[in-house]
N, C-alpha and C. Protein backbone atom coordinates (compact mmCIF):
# COMPACT_ATOMS: atom_id res chain seq x y z
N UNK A 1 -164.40 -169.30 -81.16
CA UNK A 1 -165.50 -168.50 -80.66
C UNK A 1 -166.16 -167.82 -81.86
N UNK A 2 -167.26 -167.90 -81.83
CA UNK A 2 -168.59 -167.09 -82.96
C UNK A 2 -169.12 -166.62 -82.50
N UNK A 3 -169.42 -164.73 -83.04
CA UNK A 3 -170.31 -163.98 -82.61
C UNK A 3 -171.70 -164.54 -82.95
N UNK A 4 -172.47 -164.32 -82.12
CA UNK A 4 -174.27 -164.12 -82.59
C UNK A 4 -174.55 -162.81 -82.36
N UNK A 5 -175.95 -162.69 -82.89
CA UNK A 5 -176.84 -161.34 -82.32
C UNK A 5 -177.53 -161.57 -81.83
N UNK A 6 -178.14 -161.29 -80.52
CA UNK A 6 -178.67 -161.40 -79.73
C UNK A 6 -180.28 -162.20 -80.61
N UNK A 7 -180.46 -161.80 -81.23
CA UNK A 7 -182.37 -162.57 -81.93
C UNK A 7 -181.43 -163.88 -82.36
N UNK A 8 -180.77 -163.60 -82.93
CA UNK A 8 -180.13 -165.78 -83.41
C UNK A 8 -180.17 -166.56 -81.77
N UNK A 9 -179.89 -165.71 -80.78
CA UNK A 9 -179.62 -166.69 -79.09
C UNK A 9 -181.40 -166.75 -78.77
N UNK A 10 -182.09 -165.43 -79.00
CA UNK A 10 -183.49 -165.94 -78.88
C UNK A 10 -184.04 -166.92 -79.41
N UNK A 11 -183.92 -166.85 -80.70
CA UNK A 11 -184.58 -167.69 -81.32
C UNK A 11 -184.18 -169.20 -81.63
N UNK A 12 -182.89 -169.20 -81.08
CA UNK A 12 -182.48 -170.60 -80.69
C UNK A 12 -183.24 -171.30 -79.36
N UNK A 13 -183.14 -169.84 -78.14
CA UNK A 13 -183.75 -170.38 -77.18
C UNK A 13 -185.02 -170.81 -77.34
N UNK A 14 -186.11 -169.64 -77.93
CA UNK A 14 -187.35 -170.10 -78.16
C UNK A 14 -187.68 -171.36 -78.89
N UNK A 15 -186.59 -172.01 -79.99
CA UNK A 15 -187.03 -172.97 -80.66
C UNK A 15 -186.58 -174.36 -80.38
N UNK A 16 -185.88 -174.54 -79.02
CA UNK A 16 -185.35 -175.42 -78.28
C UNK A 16 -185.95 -175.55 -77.30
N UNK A 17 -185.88 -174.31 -75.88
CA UNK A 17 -186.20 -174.70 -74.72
C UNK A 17 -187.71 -174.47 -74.30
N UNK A 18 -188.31 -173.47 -75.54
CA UNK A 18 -189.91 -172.98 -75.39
C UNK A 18 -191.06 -173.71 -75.68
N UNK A 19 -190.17 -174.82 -77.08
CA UNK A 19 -191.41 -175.68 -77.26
C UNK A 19 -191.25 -177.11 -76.30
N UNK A 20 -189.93 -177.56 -75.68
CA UNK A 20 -189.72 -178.77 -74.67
C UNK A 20 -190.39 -178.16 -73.50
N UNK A 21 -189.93 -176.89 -72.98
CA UNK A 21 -190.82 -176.64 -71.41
C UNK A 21 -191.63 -175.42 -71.16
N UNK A 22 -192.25 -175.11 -72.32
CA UNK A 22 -193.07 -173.32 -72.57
C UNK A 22 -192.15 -172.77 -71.35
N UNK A 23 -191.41 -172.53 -70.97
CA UNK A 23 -190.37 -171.37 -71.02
C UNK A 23 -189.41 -170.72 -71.65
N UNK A 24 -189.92 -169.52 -71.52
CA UNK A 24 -189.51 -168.25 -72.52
C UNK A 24 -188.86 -167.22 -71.97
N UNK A 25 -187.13 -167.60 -71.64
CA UNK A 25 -186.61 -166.57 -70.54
C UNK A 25 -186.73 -165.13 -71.14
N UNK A 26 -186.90 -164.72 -72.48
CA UNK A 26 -187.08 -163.38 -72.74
C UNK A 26 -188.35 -162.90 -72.91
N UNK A 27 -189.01 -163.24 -71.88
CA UNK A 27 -190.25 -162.89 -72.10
C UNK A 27 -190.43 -161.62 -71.61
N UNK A 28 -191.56 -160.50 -72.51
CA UNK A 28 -191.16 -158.99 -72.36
C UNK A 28 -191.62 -158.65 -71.04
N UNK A 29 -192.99 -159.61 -70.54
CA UNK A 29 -193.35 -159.03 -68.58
C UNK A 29 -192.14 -159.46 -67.66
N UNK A 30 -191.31 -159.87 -68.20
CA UNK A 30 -190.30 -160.48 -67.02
C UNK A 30 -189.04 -159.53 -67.16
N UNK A 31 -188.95 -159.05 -68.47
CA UNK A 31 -187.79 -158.11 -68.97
C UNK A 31 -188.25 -156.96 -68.64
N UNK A 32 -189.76 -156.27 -68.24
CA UNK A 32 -190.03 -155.35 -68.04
C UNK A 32 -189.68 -155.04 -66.34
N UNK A 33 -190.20 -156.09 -65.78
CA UNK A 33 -189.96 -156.52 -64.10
C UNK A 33 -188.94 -156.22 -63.54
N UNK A 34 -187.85 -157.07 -64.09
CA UNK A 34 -186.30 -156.42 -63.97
C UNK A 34 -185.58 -155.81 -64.58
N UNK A 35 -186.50 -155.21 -65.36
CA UNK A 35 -186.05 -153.73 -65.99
C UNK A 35 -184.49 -154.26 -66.78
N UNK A 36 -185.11 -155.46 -67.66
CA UNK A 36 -183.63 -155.90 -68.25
C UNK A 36 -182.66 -155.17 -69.43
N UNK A 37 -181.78 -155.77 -69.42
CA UNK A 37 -181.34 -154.94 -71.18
C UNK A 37 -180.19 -156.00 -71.52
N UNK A 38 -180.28 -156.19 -72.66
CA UNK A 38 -179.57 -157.49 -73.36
C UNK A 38 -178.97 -157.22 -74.03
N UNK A 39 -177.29 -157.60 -74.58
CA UNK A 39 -176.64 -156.87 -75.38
C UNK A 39 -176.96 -157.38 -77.08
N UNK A 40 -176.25 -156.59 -77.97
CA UNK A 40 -176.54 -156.89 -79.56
C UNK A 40 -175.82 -158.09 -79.52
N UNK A 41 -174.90 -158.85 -79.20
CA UNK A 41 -174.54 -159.91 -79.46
C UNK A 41 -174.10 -160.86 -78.26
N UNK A 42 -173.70 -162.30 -78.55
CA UNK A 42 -173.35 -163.02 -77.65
C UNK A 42 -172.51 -163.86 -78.57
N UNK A 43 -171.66 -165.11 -77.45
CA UNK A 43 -170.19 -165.80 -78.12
C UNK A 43 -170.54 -166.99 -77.94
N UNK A 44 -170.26 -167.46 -78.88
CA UNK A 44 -170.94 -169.11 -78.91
C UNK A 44 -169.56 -169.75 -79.13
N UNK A 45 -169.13 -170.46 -78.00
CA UNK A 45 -167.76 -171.89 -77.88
C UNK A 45 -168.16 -173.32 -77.54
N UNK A 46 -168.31 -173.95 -79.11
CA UNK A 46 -168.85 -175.36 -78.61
C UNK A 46 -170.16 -175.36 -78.41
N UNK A 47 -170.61 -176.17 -77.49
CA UNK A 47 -172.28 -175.60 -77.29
C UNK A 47 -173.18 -175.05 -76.83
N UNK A 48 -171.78 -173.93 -76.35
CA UNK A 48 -172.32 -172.60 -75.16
C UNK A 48 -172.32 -171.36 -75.84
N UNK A 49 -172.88 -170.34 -75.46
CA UNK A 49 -173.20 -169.42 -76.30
C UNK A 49 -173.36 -168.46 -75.06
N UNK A 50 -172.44 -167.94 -74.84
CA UNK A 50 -171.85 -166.73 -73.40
C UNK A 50 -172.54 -165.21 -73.69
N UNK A 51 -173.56 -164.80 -72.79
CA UNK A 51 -173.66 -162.70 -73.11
C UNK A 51 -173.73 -162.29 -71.65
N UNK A 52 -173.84 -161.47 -71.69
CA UNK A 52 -174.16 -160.26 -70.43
C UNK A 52 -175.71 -159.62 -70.44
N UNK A 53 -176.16 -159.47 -69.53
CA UNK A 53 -177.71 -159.36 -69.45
C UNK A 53 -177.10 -157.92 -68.05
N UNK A 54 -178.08 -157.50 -68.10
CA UNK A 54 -178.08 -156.48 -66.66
C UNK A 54 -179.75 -156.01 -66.04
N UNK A 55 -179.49 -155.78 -64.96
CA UNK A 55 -181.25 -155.89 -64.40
C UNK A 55 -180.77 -154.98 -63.41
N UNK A 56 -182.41 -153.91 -62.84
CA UNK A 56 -182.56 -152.42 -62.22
C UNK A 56 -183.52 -153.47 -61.47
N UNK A 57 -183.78 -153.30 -60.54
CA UNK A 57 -185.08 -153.65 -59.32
C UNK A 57 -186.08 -152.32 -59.88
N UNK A 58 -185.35 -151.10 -58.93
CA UNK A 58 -186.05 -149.77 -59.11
C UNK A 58 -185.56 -149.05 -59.77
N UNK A 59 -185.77 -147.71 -60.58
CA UNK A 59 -185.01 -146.45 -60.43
C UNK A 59 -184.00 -145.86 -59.98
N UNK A 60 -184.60 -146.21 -58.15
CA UNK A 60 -183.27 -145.93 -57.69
C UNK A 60 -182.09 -146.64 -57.30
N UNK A 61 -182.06 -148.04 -57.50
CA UNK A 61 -180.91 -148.98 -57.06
C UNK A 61 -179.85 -148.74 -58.67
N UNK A 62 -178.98 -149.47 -58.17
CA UNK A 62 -177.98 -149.19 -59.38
C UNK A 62 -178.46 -150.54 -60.22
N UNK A 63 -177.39 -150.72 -61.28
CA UNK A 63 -177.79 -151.74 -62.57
C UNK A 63 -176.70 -152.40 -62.20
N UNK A 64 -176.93 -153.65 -61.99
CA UNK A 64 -175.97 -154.78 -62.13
C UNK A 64 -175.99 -155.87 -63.25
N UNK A 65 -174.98 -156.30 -63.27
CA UNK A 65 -174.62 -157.44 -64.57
C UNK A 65 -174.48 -158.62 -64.29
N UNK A 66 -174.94 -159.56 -65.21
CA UNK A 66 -174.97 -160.62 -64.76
C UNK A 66 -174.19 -161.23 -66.29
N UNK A 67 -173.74 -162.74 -66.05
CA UNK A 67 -172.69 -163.89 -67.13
C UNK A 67 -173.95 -164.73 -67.32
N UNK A 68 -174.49 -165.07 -68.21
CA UNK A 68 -175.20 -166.17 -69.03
C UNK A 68 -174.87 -166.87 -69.88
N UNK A 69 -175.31 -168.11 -69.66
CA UNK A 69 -174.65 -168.58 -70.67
C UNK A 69 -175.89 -169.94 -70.64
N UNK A 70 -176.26 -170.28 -72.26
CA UNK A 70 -177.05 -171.09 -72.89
C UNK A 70 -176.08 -172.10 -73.64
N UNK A 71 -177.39 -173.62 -73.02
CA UNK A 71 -176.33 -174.78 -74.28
C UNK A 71 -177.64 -174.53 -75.24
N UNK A 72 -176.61 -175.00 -76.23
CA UNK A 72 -177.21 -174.83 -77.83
C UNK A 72 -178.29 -175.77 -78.08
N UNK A 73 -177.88 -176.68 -77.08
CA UNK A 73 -178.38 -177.90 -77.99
C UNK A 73 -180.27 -177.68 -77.21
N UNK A 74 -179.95 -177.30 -76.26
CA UNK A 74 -181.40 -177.50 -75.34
C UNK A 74 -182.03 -175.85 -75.36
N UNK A 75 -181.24 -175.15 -75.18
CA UNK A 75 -181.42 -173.63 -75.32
C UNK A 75 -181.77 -173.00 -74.05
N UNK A 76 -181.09 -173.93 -72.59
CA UNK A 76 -181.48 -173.39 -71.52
C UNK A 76 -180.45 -172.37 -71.27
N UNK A 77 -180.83 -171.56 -70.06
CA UNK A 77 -180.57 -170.43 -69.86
C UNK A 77 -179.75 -170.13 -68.03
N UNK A 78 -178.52 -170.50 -67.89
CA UNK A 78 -178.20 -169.78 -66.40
C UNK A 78 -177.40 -168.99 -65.93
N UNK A 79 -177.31 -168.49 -65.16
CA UNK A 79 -176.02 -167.52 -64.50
C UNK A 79 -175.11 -167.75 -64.24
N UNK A 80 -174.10 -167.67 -64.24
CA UNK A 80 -172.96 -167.96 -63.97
C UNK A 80 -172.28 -167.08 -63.00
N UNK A 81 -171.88 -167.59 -61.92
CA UNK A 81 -171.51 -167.09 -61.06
C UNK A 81 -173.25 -166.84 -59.77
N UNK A 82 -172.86 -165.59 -58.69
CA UNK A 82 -173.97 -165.00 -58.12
C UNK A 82 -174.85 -163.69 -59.16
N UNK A 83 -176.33 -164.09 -58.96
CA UNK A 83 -177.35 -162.89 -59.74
C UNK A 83 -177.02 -161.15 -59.33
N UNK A 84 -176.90 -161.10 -60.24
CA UNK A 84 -176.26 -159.42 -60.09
C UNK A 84 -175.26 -159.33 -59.57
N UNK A 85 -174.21 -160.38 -59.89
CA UNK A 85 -172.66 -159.97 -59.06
C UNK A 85 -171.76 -159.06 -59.60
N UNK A 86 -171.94 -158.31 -60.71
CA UNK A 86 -170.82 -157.58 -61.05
C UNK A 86 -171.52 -156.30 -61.12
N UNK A 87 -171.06 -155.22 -60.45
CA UNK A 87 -171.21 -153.78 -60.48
C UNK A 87 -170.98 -152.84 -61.98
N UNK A 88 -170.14 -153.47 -62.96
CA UNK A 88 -169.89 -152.60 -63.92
C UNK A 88 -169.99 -153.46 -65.30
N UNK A 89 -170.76 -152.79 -66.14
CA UNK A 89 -170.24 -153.62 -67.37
C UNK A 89 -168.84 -154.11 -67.71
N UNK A 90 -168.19 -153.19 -67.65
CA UNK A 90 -166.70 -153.36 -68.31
C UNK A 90 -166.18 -155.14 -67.28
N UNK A 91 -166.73 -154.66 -66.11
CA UNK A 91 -165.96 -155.93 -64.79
C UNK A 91 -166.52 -157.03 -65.53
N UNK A 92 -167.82 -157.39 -65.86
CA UNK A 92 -168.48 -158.11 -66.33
C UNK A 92 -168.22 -158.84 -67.93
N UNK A 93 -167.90 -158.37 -68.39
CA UNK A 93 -167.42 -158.49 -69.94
C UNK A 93 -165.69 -159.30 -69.98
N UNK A 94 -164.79 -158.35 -69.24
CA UNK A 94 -163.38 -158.74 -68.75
C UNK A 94 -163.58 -160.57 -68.33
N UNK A 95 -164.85 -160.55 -67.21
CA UNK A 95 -164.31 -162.32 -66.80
C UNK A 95 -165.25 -162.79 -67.70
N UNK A 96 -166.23 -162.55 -68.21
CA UNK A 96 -166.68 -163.14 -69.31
C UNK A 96 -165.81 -164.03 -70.12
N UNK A 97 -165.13 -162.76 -70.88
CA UNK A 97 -163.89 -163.07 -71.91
C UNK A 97 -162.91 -164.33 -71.19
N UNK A 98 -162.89 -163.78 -70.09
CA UNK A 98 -161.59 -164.78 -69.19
C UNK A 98 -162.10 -166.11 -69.49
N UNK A 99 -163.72 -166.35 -68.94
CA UNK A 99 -164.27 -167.57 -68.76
C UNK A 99 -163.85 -168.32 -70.02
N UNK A 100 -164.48 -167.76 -71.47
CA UNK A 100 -164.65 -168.02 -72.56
C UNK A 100 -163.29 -168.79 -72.95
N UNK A 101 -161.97 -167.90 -72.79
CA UNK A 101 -160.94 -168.41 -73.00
C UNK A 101 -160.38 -169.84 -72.37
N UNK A 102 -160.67 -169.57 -71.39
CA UNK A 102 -160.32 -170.81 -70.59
C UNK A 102 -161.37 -171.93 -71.10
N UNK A 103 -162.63 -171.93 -71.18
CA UNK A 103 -163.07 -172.96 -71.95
C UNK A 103 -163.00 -173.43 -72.98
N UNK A 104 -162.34 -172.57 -74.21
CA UNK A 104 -161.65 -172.45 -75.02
C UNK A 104 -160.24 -173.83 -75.42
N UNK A 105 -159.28 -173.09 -74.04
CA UNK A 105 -158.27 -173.66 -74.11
C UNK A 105 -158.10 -175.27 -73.54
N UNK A 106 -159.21 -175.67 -72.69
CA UNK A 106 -159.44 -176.92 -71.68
C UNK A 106 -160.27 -177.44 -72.17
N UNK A 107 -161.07 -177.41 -73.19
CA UNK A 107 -162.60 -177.95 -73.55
C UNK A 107 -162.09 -178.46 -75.28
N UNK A 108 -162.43 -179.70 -75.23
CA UNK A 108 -162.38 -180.26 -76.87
C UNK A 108 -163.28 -180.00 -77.14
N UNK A 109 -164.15 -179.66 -78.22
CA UNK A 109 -165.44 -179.81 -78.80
C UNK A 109 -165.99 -179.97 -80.72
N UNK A 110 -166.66 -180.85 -80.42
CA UNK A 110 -166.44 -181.01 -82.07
C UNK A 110 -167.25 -179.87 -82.87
């Protein structure tokens, strides 16, 4: 597993999946919409590259977390698991890690 910072996963995404299908999942009207927030880094195993994202509807609803995870090679972008399924960062991070490992331990990759 290899850390990134969060602009190396952008700019992988943007320079993979933005110029094949002008989509740009960090785009700032869409991050503004769901009131997103993206962490400083993400874990790249093989040709996945795992972070935590979290999104507000309103003010007043709470912040939920969501598992993402991008292949390298294309630079697309999906959820893992259900959208906004985890209530807490910490819950969110814990099966993260879990996931990671286990793909880790079951997954050859050159």
């Amino acid at each position: 597993m290899i850390t990134l910072p969060i602009e190396d996963i952008r700019r992988r995404h943007l320079d993979t999946n933005y110029r094949e299908r002008g989509v740009n999942w960090f785009e700032q009207g869409a991050t503004r919409f769901f009131r997103s927030r993206y962490p400083m880094w993400g874990f790249k195993a093989g040709p996945l590259v795992f972070f935590l994202t979290s999104e507000q509807f309103d003010p007043g609803y709470p912040r939920c977390y969501n598992i993402r995870v991008m292949d390298w090679q294309t630079g697309r972008i999906n959820t893992l698991g259900e959208f906004q399924q985890w209530a807490s960062r910490h819950k969110a991070w814990h099966h993260m890690m879990k996931i990671i490992q286990r793909y880790e331990r079951y997954t050859t990759y050159a």
